[in-house]
N, C-alpha and C. Protein backbone atom coordinates (compact mmCIF):
# COMPACT_ATOMS: atom_id res chain seq x y z
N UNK A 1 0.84 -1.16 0.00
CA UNK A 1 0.00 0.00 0.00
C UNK A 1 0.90 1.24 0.00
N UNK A 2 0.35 1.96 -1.06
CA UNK A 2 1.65 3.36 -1.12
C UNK A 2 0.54 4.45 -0.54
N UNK A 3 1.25 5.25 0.80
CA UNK A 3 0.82 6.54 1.17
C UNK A 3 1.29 7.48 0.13
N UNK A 4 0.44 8.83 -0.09
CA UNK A 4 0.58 9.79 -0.47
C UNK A 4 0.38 10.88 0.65
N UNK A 5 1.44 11.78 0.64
CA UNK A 5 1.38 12.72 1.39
C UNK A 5 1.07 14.26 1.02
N UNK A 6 0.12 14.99 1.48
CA UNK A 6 -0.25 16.55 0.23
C UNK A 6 0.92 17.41 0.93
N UNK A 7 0.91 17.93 -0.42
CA UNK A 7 2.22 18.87 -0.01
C UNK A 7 1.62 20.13 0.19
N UNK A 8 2.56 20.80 1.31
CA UNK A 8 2.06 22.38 1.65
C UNK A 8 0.88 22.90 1.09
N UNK A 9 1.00 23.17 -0.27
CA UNK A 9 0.14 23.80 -1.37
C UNK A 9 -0.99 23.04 -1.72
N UNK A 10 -1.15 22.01 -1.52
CA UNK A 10 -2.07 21.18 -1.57
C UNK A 10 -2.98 21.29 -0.10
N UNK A 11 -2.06 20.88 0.45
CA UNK A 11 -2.81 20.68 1.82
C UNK A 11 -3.32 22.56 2.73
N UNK A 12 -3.33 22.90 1.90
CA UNK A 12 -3.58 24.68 2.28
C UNK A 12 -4.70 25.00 3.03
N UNK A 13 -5.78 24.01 2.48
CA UNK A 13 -7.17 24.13 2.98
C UNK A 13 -7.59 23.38 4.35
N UNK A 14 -7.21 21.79 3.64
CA UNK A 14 -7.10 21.04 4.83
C UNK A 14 -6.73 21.79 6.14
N UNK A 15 -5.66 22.06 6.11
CA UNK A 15 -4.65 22.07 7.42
C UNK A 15 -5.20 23.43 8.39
N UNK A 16 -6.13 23.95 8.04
CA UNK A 16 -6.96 24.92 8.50
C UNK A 16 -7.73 24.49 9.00
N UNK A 17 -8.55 23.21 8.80
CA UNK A 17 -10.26 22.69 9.29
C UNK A 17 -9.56 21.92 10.37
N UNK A 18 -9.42 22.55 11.24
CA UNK A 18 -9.02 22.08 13.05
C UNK A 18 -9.33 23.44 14.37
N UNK A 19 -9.15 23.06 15.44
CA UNK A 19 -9.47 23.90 16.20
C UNK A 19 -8.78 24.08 17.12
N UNK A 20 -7.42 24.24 16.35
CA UNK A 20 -6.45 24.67 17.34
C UNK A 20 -5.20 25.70 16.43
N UNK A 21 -6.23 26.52 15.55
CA UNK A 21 -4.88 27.21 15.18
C UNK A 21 -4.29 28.31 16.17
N UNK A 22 -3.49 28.76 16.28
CA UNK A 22 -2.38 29.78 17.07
C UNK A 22 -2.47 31.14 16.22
N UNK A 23 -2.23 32.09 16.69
CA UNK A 23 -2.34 33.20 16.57
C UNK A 23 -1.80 33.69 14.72
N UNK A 24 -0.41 33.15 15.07
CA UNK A 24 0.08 33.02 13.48
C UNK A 24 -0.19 32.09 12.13
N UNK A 25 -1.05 31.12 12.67
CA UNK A 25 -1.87 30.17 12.04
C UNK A 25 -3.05 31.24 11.66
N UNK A 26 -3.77 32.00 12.53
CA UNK A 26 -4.78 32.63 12.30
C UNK A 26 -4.28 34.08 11.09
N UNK A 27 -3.22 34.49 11.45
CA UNK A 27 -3.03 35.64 10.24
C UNK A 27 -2.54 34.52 8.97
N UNK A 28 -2.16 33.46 8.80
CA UNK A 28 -1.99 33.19 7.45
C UNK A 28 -2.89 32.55 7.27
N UNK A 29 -4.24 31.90 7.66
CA UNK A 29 -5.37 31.91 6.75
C UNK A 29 -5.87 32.97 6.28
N UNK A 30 -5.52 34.39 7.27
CA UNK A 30 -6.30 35.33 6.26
C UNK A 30 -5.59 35.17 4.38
N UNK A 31 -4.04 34.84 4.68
CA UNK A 31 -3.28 35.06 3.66
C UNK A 31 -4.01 34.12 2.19
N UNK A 32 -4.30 32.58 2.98
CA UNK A 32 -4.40 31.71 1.88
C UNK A 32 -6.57 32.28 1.96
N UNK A 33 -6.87 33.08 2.34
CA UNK A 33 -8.53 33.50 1.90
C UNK A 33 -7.96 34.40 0.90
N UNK A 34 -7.02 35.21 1.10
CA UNK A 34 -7.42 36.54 0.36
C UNK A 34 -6.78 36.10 -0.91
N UNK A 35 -5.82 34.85 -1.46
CA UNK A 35 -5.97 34.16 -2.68
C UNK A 35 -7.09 33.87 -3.28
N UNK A 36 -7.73 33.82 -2.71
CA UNK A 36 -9.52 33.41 -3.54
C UNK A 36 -9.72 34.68 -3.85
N UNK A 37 -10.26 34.95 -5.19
CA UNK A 37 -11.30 35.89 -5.72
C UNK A 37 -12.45 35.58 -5.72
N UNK A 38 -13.39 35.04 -5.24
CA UNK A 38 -14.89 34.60 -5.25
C UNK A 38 -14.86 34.82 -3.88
N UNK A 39 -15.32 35.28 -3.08
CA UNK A 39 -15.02 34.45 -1.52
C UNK A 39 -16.29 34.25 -1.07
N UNK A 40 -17.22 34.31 -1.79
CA UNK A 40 -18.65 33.70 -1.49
C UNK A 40 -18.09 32.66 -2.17
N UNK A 41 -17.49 31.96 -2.52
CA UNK A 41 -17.60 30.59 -2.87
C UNK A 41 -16.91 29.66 -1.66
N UNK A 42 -16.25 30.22 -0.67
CA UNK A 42 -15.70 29.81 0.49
C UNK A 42 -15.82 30.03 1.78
N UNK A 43 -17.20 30.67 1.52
CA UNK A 43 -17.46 31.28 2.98
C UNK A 43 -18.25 30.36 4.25
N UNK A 44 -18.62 29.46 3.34
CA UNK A 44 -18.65 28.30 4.39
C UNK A 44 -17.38 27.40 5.03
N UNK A 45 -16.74 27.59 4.30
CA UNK A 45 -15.05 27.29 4.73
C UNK A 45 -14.74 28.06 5.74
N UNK A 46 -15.02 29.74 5.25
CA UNK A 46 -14.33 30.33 6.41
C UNK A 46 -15.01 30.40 8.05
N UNK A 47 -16.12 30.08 7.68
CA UNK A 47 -17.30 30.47 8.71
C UNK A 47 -16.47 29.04 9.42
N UNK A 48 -16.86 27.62 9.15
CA UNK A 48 -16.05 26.54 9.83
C UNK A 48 -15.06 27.03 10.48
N UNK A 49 -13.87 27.51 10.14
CA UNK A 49 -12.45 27.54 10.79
C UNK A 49 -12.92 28.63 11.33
N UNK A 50 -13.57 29.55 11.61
CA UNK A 50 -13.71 30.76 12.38
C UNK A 50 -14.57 30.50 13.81
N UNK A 51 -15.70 29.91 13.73
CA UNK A 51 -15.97 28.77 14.46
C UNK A 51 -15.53 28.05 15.78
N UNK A 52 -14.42 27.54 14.88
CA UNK A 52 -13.68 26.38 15.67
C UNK A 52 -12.47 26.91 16.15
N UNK A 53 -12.15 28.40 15.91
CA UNK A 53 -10.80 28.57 16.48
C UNK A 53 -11.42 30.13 16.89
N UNK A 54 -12.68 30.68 17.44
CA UNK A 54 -12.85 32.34 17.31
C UNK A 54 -11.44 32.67 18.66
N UNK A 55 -11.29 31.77 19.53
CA UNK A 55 -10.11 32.98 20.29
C UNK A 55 -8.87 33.30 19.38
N UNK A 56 -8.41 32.37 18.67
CA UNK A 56 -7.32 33.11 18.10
C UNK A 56 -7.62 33.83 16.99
N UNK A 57 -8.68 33.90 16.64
CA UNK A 57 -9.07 35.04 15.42
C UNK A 57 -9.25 36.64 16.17
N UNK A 58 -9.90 36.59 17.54
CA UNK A 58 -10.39 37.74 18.55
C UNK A 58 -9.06 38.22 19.01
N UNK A 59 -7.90 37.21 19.25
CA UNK A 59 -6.26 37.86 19.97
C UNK A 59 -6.08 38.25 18.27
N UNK A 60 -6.20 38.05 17.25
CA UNK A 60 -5.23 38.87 16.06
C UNK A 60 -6.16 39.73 16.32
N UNK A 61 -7.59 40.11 16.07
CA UNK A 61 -7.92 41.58 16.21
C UNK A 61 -7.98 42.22 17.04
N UNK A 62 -7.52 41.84 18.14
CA UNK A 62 -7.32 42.61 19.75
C UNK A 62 -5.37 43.58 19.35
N UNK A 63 -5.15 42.02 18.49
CA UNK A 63 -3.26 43.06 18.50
C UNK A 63 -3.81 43.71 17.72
N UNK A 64 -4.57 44.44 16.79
CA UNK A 64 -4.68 45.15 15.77
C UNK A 64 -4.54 44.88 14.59
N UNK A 65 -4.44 43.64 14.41
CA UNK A 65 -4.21 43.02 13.02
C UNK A 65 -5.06 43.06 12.19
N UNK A 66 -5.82 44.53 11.65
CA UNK A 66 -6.64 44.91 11.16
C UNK A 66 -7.34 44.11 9.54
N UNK A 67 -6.23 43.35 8.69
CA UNK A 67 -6.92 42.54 8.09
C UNK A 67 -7.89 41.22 8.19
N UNK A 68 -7.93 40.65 9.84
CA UNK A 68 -8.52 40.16 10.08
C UNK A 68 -9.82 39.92 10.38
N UNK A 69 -10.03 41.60 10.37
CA UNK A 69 -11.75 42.18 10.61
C UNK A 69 -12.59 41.24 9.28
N UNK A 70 -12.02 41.49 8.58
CA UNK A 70 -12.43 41.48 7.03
C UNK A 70 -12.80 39.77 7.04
N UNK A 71 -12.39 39.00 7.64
CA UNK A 71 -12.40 37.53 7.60
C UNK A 71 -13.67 37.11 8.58
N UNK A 72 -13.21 37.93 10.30
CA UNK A 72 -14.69 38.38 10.66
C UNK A 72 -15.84 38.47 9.88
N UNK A 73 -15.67 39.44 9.52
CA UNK A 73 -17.24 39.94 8.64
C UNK A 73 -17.68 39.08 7.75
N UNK A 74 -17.25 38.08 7.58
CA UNK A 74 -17.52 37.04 6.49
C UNK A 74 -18.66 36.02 7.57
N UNK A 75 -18.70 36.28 8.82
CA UNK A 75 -19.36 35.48 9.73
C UNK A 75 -20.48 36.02 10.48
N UNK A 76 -21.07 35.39 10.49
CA UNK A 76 -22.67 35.94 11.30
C UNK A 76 -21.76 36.54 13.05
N UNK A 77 -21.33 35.22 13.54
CA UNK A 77 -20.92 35.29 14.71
C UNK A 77 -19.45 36.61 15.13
N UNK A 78 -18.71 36.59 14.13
CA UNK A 78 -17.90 37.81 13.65
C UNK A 78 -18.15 38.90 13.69
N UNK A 79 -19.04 39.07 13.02
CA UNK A 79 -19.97 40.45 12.43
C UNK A 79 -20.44 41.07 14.09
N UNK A 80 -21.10 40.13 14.53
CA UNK A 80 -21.74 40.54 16.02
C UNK A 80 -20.48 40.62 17.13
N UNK A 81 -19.57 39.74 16.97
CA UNK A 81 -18.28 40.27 17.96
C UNK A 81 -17.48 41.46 17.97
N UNK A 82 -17.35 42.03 16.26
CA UNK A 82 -17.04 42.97 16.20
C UNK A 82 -17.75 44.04 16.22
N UNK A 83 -19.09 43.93 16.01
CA UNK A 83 -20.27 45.26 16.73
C UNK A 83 -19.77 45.42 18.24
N UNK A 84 -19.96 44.15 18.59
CA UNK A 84 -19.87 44.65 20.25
C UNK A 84 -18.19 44.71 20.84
N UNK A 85 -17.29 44.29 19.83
CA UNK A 85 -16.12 45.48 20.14
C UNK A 85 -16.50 46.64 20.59
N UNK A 86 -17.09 47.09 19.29
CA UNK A 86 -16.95 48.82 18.89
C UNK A 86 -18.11 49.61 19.62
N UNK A 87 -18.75 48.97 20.15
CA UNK A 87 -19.69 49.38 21.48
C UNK A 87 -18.70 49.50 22.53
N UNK A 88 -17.80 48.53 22.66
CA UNK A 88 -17.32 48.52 24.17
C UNK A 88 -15.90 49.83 24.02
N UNK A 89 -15.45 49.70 22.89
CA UNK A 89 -14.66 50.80 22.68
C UNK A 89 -14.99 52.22 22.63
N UNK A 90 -16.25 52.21 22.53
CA UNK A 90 -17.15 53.81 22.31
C UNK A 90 -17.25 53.93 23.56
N UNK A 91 -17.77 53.37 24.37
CA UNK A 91 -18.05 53.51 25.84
C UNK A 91 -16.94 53.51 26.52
N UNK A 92 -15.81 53.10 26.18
CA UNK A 92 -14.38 53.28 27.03
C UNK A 92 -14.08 54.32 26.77
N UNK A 93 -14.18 55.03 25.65
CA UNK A 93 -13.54 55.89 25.13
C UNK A 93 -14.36 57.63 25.61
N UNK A 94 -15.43 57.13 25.69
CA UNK A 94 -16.60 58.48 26.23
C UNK A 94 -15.89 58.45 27.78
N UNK A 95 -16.14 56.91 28.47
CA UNK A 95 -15.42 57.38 29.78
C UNK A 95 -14.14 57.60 30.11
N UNK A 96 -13.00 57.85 29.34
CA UNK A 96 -12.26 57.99 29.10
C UNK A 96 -12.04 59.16 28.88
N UNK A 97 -12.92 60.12 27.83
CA UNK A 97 -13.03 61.47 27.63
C UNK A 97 -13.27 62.80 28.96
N UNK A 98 -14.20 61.44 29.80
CA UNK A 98 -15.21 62.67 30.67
C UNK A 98 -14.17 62.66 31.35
N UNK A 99 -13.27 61.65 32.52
CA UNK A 99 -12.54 61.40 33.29
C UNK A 99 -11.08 62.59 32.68
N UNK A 100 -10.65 62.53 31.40
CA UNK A 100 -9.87 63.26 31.21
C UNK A 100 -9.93 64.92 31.59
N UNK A 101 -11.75 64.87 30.98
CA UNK A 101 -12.00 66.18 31.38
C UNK A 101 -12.45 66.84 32.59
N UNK A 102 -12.70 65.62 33.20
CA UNK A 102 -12.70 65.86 34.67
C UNK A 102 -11.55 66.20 35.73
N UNK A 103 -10.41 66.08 35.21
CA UNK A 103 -9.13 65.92 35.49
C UNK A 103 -8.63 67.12 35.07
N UNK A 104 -8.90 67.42 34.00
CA UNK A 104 -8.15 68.98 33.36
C UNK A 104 -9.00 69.96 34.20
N UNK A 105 -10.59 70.16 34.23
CA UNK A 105 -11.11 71.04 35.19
C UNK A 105 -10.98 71.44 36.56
N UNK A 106 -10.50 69.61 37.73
CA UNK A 106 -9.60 70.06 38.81
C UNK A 106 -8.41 70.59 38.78
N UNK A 107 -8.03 70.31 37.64
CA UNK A 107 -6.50 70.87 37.93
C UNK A 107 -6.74 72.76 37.64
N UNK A 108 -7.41 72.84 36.59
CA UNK A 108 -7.52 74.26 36.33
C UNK A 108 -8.34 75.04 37.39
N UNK A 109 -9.22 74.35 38.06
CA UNK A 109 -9.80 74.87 39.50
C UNK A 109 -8.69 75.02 40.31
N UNK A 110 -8.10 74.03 40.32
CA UNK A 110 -6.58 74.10 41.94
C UNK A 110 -5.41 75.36 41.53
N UNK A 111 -4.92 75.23 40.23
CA UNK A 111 -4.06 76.54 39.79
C UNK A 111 -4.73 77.75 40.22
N UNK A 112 -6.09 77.88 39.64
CA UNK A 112 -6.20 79.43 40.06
C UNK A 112 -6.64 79.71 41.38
N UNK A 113 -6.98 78.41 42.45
CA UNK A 113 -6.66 78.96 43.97
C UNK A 113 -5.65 78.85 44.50
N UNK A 114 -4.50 78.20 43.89
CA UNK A 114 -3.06 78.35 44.38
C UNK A 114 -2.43 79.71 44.09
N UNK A 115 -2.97 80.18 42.68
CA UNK A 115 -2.73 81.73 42.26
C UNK A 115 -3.09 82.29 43.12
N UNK A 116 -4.27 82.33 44.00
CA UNK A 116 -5.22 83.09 45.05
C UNK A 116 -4.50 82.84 46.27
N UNK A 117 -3.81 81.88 46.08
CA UNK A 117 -3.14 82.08 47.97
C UNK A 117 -3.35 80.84 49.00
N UNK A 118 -4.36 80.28 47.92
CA UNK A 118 -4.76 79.30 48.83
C UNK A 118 -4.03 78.25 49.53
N UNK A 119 -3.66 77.75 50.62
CA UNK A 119 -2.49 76.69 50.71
C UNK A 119 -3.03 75.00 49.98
N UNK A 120 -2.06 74.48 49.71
CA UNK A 120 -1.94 73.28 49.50
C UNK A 120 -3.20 72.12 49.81
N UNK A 121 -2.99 72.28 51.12
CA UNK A 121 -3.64 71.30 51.69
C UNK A 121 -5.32 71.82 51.79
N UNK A 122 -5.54 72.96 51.92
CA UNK A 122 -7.63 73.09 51.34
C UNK A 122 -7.65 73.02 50.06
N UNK A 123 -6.10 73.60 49.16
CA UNK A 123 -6.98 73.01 47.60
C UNK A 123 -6.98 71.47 47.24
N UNK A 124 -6.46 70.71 47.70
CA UNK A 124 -6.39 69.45 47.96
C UNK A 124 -7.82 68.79 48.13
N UNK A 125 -8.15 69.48 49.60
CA UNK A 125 -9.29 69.03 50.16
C UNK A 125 -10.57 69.65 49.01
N UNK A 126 -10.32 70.62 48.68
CA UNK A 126 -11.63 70.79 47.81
C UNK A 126 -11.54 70.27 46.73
N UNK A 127 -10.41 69.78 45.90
CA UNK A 127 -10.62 69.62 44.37
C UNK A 127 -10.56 67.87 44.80
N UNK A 128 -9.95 67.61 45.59
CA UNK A 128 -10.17 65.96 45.49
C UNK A 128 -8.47 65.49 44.78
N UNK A 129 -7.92 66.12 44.46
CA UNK A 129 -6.84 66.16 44.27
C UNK A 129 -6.00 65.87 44.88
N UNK A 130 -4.65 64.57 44.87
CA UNK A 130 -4.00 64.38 45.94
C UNK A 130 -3.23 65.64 45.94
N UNK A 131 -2.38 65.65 47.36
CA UNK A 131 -1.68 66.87 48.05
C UNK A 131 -0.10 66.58 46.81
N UNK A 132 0.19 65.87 46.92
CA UNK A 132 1.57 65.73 45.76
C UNK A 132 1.22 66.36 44.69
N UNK A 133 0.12 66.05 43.79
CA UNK A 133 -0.03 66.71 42.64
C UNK A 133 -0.42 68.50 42.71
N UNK A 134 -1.42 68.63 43.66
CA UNK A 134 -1.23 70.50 44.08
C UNK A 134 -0.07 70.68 44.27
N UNK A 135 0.80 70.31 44.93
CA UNK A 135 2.22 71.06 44.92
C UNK A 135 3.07 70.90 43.93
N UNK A 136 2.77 70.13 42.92
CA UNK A 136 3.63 70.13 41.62
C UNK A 136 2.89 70.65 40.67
N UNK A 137 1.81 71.34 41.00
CA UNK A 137 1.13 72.15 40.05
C UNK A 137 1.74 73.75 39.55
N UNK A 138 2.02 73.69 38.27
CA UNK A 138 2.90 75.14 38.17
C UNK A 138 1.08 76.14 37.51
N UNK A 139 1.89 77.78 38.44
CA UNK A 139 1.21 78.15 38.34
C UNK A 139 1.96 79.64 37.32
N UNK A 140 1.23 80.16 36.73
CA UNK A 140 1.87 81.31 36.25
C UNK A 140 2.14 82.24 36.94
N UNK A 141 3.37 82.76 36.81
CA UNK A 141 3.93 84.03 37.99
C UNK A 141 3.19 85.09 38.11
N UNK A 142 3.02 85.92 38.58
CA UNK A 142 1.87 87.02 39.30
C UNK A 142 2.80 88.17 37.98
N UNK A 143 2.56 89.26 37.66
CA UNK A 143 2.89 90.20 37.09
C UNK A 143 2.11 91.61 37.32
N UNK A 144 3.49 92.42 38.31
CA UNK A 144 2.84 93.59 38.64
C UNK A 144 2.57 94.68 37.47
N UNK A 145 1.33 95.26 37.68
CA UNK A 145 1.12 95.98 36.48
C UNK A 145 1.51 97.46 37.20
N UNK A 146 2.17 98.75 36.63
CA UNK A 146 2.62 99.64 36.87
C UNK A 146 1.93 100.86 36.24
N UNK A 147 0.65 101.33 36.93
CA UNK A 147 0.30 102.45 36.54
C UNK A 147 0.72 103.82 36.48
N UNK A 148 0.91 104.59 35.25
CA UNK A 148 1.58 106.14 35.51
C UNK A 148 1.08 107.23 35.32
């Protein structure tokens, strides 16, 4: 009985329909999809291996491996993981915004009562601000104006 063994190029497809590819397994199927020009003719292919391996498809688009979206979207289940990415990123990112700006407004509250005289430790207490950061807060120097 003679075995035959498929070589690389042969075995391209095969060696994908398992459920244990690795991260770099997962960026070179995008490689051997984006050889197909039809890709509705393989999208039950891809939907299978996407399937059976979605964490390492979710760690390439978590590193940013932005061609992988595209392999996503080929999937019902894809399509909806990456909606609710971009929900969870909008909402990080709003709280992310307010907190920033919540942060620039104490600080710009604490400068101009440190300008005023105020000591350290009540602008502290009022802005919520630890006491280290009021005292490393620079403030602009006073400038006497000289009427004649």
């Amino acid at each position: 009985m003679c075995h035959r063994y498929l070589s690389g190029s042969e075995n391209r497809w095969l060696k994908n329909l398992r459920d244990n590819l690795d991260n770099k397994e997962a960026v070179k199927f995008y490689d051997v999809v984006n050889t197909v020009e039809d890709k509705d003719v393989i999208k039950p292919y891809i939907d299978v291996v996407y399937r059976a391996n979605i964490k390492a498809f979710k760690e390439v688009v978590e590193m940013e491996m932005s061609p992988m979206i595209e392999i996503l979207l080929e999937t019902k289940k894809g399509r909806s993981w990456i909606k609710e990415q971009q929900v969870k990123a909008k909402i990080q990112a709003r709280a992310q915004g307010k907190a920033e700006g919540e942060t620039d407004t104490r600080n710009s509250i604490a400068r101009n009562m440190k300008s005023g005289g105020m000591s350290n430790k009540l602008i502290s207490q009022y802005t919520g601000l630890p006491l280290s950061k009021v005292k490393n807060l620079k403030v602009a120097k006073k400038t006497r104006e000289t009427h004649k």
